[in-house]
N, C-alpha and C. Protein backbone atom coordinates (compact mmCIF):
# COMPACT_ATOMS: atom_id res chain seq x y z
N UNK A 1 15.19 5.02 9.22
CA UNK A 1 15.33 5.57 7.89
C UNK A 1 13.94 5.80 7.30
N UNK A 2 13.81 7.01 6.79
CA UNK A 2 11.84 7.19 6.17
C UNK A 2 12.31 6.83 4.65
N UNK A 3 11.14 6.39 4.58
CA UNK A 3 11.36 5.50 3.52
C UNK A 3 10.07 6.61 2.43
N UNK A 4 10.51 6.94 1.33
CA UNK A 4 8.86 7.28 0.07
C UNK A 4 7.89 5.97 -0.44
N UNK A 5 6.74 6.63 -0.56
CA UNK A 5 6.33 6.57 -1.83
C UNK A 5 5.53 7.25 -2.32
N UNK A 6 5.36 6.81 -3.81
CA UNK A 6 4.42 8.69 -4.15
C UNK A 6 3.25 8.26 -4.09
N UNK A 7 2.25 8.99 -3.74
CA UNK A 7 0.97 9.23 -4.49
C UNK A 7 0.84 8.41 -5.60
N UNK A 8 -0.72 8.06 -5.40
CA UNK A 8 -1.39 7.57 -7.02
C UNK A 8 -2.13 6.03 -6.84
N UNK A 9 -1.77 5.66 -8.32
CA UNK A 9 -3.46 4.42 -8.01
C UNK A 9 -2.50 3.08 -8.31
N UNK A 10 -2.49 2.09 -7.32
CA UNK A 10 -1.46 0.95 -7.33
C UNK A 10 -2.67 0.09 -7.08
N UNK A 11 -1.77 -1.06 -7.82
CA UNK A 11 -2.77 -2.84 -7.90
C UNK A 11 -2.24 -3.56 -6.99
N UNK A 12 -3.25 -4.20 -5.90
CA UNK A 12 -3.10 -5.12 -5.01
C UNK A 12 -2.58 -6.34 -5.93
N UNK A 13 -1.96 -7.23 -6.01
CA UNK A 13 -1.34 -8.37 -6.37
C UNK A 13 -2.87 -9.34 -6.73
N UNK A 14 -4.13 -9.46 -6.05
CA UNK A 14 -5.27 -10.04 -6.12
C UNK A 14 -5.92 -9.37 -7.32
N UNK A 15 -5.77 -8.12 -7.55
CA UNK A 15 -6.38 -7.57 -8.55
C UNK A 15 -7.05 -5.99 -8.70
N UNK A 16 -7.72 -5.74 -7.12
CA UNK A 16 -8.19 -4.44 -7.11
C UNK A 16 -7.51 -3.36 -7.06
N UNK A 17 -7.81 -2.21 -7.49
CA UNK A 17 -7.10 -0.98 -7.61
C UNK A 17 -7.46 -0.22 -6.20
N UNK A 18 -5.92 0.89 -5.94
CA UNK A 18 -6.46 1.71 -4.51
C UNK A 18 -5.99 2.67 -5.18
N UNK A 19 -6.02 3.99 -4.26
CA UNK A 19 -4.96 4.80 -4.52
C UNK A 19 -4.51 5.11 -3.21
N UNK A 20 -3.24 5.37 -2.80
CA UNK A 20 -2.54 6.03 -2.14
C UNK A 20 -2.45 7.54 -1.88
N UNK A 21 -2.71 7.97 -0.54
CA UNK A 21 -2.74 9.67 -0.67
C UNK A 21 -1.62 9.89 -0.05
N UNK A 22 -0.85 9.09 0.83
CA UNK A 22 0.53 9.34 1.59
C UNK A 22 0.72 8.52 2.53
N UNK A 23 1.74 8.97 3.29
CA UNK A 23 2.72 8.07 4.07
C UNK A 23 2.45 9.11 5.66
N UNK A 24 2.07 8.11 6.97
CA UNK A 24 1.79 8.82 8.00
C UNK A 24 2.58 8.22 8.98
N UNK A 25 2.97 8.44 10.16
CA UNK A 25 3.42 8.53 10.91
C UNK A 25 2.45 7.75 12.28
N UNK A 26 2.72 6.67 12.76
CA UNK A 26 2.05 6.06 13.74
C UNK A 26 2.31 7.03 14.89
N UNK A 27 0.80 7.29 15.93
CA UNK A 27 1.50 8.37 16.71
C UNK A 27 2.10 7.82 17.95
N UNK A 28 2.23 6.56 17.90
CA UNK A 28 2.76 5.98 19.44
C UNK A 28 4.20 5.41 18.98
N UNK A 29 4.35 4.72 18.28
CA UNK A 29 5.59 4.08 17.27
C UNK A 29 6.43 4.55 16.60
N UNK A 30 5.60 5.80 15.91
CA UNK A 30 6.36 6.24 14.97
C UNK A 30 6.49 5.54 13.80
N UNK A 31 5.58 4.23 13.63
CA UNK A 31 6.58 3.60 12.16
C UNK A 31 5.25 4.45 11.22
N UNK A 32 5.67 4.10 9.90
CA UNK A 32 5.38 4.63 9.09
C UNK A 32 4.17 4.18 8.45
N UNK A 33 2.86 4.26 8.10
CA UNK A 33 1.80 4.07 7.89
C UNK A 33 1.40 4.41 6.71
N UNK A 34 1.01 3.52 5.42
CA UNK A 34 0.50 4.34 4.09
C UNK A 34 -1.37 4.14 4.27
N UNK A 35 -1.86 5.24 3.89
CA UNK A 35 -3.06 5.40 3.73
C UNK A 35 -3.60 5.53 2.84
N UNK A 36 -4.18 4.65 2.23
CA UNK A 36 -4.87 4.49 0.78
C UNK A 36 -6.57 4.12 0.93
N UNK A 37 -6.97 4.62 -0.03
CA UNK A 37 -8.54 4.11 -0.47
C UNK A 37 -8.71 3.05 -1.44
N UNK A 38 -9.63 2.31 -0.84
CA UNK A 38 -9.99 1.52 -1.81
C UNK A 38 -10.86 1.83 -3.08
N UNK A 39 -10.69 1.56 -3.74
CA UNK A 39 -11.22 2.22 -5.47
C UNK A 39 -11.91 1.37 -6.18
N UNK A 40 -13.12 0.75 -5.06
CA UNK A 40 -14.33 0.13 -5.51
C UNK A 40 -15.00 0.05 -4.16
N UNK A 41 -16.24 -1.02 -4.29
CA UNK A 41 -16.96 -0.83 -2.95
C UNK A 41 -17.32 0.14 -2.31
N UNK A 42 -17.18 0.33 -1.26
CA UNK A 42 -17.59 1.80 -0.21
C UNK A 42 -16.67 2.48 -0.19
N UNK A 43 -15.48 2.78 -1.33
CA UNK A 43 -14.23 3.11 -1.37
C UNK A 43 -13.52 3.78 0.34
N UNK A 44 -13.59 3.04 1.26
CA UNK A 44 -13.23 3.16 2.45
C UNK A 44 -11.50 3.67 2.00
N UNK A 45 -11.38 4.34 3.58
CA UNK A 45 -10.05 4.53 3.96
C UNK A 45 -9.20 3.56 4.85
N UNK A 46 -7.86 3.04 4.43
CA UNK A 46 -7.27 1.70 5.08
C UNK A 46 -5.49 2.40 5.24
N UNK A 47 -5.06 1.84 6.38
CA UNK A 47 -3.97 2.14 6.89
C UNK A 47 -3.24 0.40 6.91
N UNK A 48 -1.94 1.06 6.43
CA UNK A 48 -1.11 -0.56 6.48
C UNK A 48 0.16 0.14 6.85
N UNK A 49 1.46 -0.91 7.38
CA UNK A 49 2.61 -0.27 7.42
C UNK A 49 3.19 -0.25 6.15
N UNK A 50 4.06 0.86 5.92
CA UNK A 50 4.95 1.14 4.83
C UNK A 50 5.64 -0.25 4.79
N UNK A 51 6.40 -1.04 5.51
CA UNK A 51 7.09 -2.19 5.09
C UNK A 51 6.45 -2.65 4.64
N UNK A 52 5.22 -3.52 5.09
CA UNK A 52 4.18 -4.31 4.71
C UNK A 52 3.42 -3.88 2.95
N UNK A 53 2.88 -3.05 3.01
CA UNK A 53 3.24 -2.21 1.52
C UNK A 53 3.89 -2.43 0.35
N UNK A 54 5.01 -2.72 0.77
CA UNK A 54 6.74 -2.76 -0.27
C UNK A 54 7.09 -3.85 0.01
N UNK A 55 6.64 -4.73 0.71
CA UNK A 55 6.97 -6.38 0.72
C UNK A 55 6.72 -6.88 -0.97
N UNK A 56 7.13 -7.82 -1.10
CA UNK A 56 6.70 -9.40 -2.06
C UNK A 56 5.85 -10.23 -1.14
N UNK A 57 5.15 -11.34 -1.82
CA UNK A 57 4.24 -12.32 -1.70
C UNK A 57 4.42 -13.29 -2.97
N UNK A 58 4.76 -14.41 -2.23
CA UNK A 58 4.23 -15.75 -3.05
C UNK A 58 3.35 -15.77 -3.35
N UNK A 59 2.77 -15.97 -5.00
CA UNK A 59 2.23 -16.39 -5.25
C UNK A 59 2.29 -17.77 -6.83
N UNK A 60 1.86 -18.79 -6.10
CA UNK A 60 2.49 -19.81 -6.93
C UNK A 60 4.07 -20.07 -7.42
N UNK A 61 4.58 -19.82 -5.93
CA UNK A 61 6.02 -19.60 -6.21
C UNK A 61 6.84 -18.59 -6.90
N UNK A 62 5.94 -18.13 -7.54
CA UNK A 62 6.38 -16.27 -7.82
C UNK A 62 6.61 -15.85 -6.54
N UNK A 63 7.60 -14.88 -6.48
CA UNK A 63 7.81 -13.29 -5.94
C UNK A 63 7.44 -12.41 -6.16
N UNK A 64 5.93 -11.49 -6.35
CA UNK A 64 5.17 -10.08 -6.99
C UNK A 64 5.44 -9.82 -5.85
N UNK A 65 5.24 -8.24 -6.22
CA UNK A 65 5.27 -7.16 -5.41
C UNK A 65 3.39 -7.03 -4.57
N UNK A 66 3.38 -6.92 -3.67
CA UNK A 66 2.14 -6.29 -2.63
C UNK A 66 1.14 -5.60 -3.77
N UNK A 67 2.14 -4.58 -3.84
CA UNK A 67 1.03 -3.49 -4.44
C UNK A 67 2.16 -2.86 -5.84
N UNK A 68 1.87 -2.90 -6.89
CA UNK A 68 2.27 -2.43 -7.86
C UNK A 68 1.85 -0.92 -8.25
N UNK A 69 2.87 0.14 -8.56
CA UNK A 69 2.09 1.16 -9.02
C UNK A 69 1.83 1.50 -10.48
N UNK A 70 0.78 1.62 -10.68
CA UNK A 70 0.08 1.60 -11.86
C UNK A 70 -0.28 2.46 -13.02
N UNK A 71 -0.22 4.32 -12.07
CA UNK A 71 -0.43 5.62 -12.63
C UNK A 71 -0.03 6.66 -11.73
């Protein structure tokens, strides 16, 4: 099942801002890959899986979201 998400500038749960330019396609797997920049530092380019992405994380026994979108 392909899963969205849109474009734009989402908060890591730690604090820093990225933005997201889209959703790619692993070329051996096929799973789904979001590619975002980081939006400080050497604002590098970083690939994660779409699940991984849209997960939750404990923190202090909270449930937040990974990455929140922001704008």
């Amino acid at each position: 099942m392909t899963k969205t998400l849109p474009p734009g500038r989402y908060r890591h749960y730690k604090g820093q801002d990225y933005e997201v330019l889209g959703v790619a396609r692993h070329s051996e797997t096929e799973e789904q890959m979001v590619v975002y920049r980081c939006l400080y530092g050497d604002f590098s380019l970083w690939v994660r899986p779409l699940s991984m992405f849209l997960e939750t994380v404990d923190v202090a026994g909270e449930q937040v979201p990974r990455f929140s979108l922001i704008e």
